[in-house]
PDB file of N, CA and C in Angstrom:
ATOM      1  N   UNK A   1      48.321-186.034 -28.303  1.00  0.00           N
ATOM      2  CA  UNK A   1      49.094-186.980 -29.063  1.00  0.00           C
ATOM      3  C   UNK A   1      50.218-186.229 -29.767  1.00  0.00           C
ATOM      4  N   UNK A   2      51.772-186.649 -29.334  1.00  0.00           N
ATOM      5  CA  UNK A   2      52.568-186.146 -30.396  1.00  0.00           C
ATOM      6  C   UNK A   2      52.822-186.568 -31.781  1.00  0.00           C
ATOM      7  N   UNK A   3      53.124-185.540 -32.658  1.00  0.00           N
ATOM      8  CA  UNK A   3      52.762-186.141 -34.039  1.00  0.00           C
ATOM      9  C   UNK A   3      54.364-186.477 -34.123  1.00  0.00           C
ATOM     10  N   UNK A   4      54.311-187.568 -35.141  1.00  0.00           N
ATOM     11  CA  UNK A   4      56.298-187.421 -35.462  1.00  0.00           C
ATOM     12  C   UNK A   4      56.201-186.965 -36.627  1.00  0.00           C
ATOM     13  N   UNK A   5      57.537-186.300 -37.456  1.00  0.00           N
ATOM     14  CA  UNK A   5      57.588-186.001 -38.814  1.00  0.00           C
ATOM     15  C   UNK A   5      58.446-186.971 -39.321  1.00  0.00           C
ATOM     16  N   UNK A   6      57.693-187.107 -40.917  1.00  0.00           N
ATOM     17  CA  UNK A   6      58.576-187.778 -41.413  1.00  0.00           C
ATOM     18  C   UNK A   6      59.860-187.747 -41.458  1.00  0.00           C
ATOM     19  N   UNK A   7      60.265-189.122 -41.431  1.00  0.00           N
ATOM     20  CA  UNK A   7      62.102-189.163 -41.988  1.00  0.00           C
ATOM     21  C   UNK A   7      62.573-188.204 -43.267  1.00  0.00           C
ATOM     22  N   UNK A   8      63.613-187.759 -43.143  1.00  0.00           N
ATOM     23  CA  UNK A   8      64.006-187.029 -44.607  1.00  0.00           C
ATOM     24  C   UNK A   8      65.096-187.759 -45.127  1.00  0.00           C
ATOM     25  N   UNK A   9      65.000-187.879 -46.358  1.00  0.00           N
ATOM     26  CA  UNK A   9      65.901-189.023 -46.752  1.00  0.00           C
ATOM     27  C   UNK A   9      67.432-188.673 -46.399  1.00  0.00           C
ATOM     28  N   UNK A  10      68.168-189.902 -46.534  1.00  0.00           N
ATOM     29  CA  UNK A  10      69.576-189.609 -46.675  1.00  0.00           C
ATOM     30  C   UNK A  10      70.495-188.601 -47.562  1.00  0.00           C
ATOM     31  N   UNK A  11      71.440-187.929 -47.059  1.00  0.00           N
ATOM     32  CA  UNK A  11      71.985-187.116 -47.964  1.00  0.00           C
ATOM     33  C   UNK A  11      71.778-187.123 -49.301  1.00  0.00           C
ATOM     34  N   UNK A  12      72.545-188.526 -49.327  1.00  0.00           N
ATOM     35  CA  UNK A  12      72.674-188.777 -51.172  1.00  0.00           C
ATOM     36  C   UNK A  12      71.314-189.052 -51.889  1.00  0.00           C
ATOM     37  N   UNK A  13      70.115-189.494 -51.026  1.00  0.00           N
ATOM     38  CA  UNK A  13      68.772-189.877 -51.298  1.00  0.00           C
ATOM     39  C   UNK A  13      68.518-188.406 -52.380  1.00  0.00           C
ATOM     40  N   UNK A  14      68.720-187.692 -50.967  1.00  0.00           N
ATOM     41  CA  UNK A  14      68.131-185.976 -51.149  1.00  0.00           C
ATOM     42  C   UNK A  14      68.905-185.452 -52.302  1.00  0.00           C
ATOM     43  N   UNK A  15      69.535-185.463 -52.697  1.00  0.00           N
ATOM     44  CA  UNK A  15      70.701-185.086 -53.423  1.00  0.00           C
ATOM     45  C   UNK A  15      70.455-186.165 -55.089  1.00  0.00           C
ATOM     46  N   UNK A  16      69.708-187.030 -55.391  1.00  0.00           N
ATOM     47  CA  UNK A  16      69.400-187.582 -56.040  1.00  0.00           C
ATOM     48  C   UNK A  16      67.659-187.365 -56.147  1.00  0.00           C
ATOM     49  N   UNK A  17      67.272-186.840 -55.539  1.00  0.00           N
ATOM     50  CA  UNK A  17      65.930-186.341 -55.259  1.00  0.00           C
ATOM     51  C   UNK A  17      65.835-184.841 -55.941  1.00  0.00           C
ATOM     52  N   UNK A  18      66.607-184.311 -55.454  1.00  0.00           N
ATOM     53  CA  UNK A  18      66.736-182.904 -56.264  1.00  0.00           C
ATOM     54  C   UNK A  18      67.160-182.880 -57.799  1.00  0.00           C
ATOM     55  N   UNK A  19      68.342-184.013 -57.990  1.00  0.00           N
ATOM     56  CA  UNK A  19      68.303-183.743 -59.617  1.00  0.00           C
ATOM     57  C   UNK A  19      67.194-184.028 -60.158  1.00  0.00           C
ATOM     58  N   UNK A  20      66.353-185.444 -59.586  1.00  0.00           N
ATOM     59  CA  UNK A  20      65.125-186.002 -59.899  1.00  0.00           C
ATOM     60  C   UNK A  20      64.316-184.621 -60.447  1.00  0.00           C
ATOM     61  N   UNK A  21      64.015-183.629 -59.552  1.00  0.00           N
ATOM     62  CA  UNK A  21      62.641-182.863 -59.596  1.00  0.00           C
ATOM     63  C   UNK A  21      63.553-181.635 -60.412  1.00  0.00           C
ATOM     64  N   UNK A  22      64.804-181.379 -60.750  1.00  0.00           N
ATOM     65  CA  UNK A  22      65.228-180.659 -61.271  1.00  0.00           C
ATOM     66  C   UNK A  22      64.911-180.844 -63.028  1.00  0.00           C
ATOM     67  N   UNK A  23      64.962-182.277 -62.869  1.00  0.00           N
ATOM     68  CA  UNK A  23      64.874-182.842 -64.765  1.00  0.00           C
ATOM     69  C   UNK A  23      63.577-182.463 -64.688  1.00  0.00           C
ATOM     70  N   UNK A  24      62.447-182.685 -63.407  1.00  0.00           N
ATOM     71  CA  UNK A  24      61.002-182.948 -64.172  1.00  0.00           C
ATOM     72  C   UNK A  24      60.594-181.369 -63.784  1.00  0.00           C
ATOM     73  N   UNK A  25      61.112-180.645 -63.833  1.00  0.00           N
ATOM     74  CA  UNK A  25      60.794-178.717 -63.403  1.00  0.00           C
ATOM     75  C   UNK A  25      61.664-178.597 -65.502  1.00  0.00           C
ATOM     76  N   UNK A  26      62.665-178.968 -65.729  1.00  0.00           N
ATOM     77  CA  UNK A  26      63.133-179.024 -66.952  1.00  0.00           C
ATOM     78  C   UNK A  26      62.082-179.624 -68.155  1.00  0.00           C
ATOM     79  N   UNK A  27      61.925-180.952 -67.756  1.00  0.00           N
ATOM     80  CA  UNK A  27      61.024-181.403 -68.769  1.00  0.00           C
ATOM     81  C   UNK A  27      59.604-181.084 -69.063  1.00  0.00           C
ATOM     82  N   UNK A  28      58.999-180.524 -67.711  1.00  0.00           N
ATOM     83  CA  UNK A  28      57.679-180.135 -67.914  1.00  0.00           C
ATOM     84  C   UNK A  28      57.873-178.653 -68.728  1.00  0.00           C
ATOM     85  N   UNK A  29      58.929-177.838 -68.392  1.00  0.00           N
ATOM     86  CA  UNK A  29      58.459-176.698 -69.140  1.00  0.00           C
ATOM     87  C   UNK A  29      59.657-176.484 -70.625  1.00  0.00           C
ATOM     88  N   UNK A  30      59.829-177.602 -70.891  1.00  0.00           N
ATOM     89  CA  UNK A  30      60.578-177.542 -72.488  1.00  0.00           C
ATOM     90  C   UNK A  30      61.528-176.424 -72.039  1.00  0.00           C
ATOM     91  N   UNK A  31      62.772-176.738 -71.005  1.00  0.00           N
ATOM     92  CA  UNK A  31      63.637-175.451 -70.724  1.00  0.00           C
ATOM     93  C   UNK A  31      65.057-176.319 -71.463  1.00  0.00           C
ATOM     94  N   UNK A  32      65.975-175.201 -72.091  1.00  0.00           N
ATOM     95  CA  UNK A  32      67.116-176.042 -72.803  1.00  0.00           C
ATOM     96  C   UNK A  32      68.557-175.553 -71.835  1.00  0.00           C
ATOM     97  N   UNK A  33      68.295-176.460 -71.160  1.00  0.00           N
ATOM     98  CA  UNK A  33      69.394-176.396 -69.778  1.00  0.00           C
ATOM     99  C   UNK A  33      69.389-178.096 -69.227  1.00  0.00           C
ATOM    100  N   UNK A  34      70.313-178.664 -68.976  1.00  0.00           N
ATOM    101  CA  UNK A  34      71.029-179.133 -68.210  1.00  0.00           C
ATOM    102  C   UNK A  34      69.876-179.332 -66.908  1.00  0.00           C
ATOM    103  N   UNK A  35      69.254-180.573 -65.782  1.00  0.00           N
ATOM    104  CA  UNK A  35      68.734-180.857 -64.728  1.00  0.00           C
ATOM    105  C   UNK A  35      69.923-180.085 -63.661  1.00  0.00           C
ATOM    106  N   UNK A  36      70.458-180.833 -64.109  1.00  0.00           N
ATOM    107  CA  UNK A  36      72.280-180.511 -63.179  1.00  0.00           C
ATOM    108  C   UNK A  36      72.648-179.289 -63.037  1.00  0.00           C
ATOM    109  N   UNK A  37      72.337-178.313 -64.017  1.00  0.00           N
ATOM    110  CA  UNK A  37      72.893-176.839 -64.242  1.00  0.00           C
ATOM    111  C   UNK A  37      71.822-176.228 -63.487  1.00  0.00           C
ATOM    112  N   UNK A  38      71.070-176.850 -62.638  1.00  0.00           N
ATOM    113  CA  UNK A  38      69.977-175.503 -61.876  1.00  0.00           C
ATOM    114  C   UNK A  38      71.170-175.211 -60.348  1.00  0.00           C
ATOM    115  N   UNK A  39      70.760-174.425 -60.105  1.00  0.00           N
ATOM    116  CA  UNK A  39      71.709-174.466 -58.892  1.00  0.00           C
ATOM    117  C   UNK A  39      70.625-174.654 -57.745  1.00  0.00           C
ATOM    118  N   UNK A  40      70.976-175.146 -56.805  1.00  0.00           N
ATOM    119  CA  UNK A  40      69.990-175.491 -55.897  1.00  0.00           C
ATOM    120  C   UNK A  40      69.561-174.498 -54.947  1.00  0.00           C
ATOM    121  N   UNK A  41      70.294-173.336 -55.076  1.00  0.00           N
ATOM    122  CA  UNK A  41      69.582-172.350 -54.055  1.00  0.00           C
ATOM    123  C   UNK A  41      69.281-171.243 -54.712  1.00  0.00           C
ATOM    124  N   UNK A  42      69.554-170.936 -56.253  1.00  0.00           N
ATOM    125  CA  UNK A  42      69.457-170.327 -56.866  1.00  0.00           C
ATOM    126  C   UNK A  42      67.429-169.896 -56.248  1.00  0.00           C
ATOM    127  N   UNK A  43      67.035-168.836 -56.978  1.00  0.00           N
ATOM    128  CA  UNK A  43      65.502-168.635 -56.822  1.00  0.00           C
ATOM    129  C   UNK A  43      65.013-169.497 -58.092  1.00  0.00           C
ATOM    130  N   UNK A  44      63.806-170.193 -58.176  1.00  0.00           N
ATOM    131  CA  UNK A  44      62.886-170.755 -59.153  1.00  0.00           C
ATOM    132  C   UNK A  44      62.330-169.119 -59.770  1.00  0.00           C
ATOM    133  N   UNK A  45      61.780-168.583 -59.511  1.00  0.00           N
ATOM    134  CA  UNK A  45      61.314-167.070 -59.646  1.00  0.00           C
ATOM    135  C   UNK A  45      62.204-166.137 -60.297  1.00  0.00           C
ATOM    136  N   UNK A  46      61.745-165.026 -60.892  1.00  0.00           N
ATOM    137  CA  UNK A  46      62.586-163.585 -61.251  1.00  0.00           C
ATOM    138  C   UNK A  46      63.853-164.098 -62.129  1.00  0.00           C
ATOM    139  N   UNK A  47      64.853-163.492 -61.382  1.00  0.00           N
ATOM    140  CA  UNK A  47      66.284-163.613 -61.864  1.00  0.00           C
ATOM    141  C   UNK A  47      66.428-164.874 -61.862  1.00  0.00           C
ATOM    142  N   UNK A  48      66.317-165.643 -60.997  1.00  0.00           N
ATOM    143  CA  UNK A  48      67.080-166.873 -60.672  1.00  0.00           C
ATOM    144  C   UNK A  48      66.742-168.243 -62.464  1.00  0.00           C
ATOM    145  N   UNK A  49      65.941-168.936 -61.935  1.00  0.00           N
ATOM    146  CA  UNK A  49      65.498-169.646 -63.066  1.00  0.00           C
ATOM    147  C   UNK A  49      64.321-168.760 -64.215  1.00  0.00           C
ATOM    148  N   UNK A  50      63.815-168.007 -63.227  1.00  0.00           N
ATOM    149  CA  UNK A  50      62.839-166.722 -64.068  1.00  0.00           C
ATOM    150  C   UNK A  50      61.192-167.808 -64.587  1.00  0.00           C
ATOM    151  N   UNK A  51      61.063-168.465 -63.482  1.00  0.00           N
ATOM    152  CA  UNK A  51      59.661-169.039 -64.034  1.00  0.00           C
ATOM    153  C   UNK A  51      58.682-167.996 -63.062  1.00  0.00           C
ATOM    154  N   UNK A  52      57.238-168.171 -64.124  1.00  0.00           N
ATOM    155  CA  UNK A  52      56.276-167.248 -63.530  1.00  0.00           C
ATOM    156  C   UNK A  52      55.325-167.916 -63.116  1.00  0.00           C
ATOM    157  N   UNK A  53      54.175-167.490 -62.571  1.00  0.00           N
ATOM    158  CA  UNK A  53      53.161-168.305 -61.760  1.00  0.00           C
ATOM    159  C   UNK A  53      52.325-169.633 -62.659  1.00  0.00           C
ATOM    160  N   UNK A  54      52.547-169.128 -64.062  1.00  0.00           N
ATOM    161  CA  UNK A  54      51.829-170.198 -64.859  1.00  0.00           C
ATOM    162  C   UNK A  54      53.120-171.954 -64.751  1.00  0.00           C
ATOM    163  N   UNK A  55      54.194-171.323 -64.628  1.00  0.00           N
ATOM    164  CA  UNK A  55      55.101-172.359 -64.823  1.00  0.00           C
ATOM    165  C   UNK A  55      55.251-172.911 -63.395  1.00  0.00           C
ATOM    166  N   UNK A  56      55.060-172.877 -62.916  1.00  0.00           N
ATOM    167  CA  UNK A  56      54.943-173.104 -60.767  1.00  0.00           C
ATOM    168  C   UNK A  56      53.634-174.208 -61.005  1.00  0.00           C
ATOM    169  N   UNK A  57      52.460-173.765 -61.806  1.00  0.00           N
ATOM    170  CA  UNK A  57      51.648-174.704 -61.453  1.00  0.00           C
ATOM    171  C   UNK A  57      51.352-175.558 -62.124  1.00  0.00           C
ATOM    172  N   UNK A  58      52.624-175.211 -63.358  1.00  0.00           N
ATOM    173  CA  UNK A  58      52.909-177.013 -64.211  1.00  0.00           C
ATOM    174  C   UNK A  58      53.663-178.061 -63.849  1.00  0.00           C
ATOM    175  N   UNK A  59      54.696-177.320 -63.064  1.00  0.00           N
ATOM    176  CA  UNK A  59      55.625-178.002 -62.058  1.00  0.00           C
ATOM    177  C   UNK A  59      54.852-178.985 -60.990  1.00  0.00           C
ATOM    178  N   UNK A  60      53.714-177.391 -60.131  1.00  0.00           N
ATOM    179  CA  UNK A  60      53.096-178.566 -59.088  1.00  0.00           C
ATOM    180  C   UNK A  60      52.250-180.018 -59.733  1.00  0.00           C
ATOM    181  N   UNK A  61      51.774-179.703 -60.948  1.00  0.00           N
ATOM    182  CA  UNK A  61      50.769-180.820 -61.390  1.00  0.00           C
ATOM    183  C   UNK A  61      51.347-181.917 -61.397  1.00  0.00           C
ATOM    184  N   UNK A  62      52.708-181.834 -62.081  1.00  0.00           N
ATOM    185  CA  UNK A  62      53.603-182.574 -62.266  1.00  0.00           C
ATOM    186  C   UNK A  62      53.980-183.479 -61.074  1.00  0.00           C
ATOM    187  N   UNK A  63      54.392-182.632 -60.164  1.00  0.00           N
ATOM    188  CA  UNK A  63      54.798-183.122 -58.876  1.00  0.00           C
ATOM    189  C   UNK A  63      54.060-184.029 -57.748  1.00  0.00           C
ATOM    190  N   UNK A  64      52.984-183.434 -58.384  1.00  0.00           N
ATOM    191  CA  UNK A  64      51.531-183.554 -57.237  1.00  0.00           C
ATOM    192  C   UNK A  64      51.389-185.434 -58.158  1.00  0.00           C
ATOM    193  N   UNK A  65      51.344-185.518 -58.983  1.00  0.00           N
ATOM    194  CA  UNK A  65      50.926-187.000 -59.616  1.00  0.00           C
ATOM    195  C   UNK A  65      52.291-188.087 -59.492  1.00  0.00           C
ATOM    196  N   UNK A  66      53.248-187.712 -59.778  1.00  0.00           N
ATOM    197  CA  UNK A  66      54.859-187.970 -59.351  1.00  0.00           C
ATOM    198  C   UNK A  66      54.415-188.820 -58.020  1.00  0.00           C
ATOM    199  N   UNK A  67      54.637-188.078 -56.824  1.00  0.00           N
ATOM    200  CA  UNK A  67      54.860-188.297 -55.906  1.00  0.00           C
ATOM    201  C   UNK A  67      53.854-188.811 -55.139  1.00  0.00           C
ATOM    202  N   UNK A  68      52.238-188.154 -55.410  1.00  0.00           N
ATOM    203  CA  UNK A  68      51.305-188.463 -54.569  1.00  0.00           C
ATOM    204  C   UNK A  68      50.564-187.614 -53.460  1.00  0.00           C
ATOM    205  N   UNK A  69      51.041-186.583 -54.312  1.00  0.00           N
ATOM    206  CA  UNK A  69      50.458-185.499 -52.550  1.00  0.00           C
ATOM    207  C   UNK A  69      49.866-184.270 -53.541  1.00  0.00           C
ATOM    208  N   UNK A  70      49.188-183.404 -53.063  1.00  0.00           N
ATOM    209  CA  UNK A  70      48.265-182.461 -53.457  1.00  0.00           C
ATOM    210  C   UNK A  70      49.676-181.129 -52.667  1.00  0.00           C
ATOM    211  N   UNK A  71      49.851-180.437 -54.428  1.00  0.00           N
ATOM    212  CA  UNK A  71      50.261-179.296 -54.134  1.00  0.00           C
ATOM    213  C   UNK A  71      49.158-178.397 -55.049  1.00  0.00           C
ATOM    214  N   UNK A  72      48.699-177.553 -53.871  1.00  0.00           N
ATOM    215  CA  UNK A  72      47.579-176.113 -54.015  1.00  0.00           C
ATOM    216  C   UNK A  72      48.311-175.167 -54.693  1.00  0.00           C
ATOM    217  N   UNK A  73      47.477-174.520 -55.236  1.00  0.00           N
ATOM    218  CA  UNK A  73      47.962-172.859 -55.758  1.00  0.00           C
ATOM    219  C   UNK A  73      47.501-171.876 -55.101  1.00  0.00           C
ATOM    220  N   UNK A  74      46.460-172.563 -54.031  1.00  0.00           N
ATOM    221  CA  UNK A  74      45.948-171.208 -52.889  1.00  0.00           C
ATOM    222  C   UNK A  74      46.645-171.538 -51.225  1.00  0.00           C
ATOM    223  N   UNK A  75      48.023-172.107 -51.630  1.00  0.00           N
ATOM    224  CA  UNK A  75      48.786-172.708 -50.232  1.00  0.00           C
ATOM    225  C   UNK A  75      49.202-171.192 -50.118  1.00  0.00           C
ATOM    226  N   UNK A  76      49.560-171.015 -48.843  1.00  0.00           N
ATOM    227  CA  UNK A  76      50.182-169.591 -48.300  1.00  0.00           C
ATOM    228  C   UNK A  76      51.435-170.075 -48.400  1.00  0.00           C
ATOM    229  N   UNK A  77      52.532-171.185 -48.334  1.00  0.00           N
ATOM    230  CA  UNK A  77      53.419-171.590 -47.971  1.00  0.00           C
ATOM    231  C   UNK A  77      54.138-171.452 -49.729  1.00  0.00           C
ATOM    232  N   UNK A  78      53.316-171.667 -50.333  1.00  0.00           N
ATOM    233  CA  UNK A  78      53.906-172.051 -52.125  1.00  0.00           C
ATOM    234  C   UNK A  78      54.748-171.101 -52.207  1.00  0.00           C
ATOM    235  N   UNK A  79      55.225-169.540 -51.656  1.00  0.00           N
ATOM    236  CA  UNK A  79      56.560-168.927 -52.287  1.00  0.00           C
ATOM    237  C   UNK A  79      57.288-169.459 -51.249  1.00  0.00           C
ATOM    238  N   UNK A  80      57.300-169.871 -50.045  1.00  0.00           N
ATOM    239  CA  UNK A  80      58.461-170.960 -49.359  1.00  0.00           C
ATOM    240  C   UNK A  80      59.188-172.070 -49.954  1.00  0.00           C
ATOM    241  N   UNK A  81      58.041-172.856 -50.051  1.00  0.00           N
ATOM    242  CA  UNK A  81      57.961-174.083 -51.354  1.00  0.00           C
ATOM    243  C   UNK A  81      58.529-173.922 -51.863  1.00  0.00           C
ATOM    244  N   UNK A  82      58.582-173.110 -53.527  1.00  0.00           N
ATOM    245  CA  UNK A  82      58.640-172.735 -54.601  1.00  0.00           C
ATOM    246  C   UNK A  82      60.322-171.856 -54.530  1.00  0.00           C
ATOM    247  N   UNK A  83      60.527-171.500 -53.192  1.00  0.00           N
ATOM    248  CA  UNK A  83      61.743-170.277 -53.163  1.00  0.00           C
ATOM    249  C   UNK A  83      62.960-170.796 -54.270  1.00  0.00           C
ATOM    250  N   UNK A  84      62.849-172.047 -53.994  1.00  0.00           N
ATOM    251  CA  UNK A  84      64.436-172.842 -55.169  1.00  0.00           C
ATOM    252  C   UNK A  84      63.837-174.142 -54.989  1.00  0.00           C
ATOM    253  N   UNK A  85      64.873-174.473 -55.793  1.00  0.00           N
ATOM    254  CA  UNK A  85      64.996-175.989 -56.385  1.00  0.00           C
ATOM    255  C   UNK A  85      65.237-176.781 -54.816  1.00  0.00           C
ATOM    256  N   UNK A  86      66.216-176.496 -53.890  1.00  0.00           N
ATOM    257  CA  UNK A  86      66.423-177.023 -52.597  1.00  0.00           C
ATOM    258  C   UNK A  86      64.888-176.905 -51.513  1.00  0.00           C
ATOM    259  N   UNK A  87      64.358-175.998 -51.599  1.00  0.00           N
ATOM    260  CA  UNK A  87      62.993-175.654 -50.693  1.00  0.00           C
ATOM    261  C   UNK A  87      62.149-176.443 -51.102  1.00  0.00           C
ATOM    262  N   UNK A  88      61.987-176.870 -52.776  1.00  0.00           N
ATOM    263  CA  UNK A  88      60.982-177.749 -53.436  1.00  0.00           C
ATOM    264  C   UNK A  88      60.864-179.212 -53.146  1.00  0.00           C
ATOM    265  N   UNK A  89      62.518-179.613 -53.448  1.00  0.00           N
ATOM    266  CA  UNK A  89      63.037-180.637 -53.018  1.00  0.00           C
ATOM    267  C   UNK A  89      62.594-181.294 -51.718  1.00  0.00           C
ATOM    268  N   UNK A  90      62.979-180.304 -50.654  1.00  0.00           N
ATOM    269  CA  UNK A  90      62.648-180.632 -49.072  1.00  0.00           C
ATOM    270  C   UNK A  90      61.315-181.051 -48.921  1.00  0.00           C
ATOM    271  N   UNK A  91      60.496-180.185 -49.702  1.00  0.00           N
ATOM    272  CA  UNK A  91      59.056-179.838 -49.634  1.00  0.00           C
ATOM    273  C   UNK A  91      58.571-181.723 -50.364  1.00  0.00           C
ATOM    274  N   UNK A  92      59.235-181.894 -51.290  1.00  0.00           N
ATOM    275  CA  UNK A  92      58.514-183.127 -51.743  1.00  0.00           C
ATOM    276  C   UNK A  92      58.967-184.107 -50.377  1.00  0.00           C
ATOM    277  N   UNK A  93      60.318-184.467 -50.188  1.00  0.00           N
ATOM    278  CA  UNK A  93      60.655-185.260 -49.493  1.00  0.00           C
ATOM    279  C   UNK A  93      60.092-185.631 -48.217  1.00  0.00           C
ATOM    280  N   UNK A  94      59.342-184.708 -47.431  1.00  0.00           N
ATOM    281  CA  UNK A  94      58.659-184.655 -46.333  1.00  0.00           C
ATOM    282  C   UNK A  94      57.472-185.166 -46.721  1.00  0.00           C
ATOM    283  N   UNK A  95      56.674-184.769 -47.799  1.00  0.00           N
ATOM    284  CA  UNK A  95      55.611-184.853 -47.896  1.00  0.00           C
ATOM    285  C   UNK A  95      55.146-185.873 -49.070  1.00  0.00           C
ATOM    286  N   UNK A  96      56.000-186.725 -49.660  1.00  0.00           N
ATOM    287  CA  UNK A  96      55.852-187.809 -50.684  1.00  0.00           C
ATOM    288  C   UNK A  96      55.459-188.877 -50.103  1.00  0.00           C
ATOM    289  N   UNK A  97      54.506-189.663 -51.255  1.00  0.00           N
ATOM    290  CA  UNK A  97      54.040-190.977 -50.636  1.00  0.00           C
ATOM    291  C   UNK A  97      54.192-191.704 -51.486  1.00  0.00           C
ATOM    292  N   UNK A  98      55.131-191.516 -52.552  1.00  0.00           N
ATOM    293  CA  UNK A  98      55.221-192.475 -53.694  1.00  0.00           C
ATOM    294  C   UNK A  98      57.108-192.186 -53.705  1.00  0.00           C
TER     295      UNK A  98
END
């Protein structure tokens, strides 16, 4: 049986999807920046936004009830995921059920 993958939303969907998860990566961790001011390929990690593993899995909780889908902290894929705000983004959009 071939599987199909989900649709990924429309540009502007996606693009309104990312500020979406940009405010709630902002609001979950009390950061005083701008949704808008993340850059989207910037890294979530280190230099880039500089969140550490505790802040990744306030994000996922967040995300995981948001949307409807189970994000793990023992996924092998989570520094793919997690690489930026754009990888996260993708990552919900494929895999959202809300």
């Amino acid at each position: 049986m071939t599987e199909i993958a989900p649709a990924l939303p429309a540009p502007d969907n996606l693009d309104a999807l990312r500020l979406e998860v940009a405010g709630i990566i902002v609001e979950a961790l009390n950061l005083e920046q701008a949704p808008a001011s993340i850059p989207p390929d910037d890294s979530l990690f280190g230099e880039g936004l500089g969140l550490d593993s505790i802040d990744i899995l306030e994000v996922a909780l967040v995300v995981s009830k948001r949307y409807g889908f189970q994000l793990r902290a023992d996924d092998d894929d989570n520094i793919r995921i997690f690489r930026s705000l754009r990888s996260l983004t993708g990552y919900i959009a494929s895999h959202r059920t809300q």
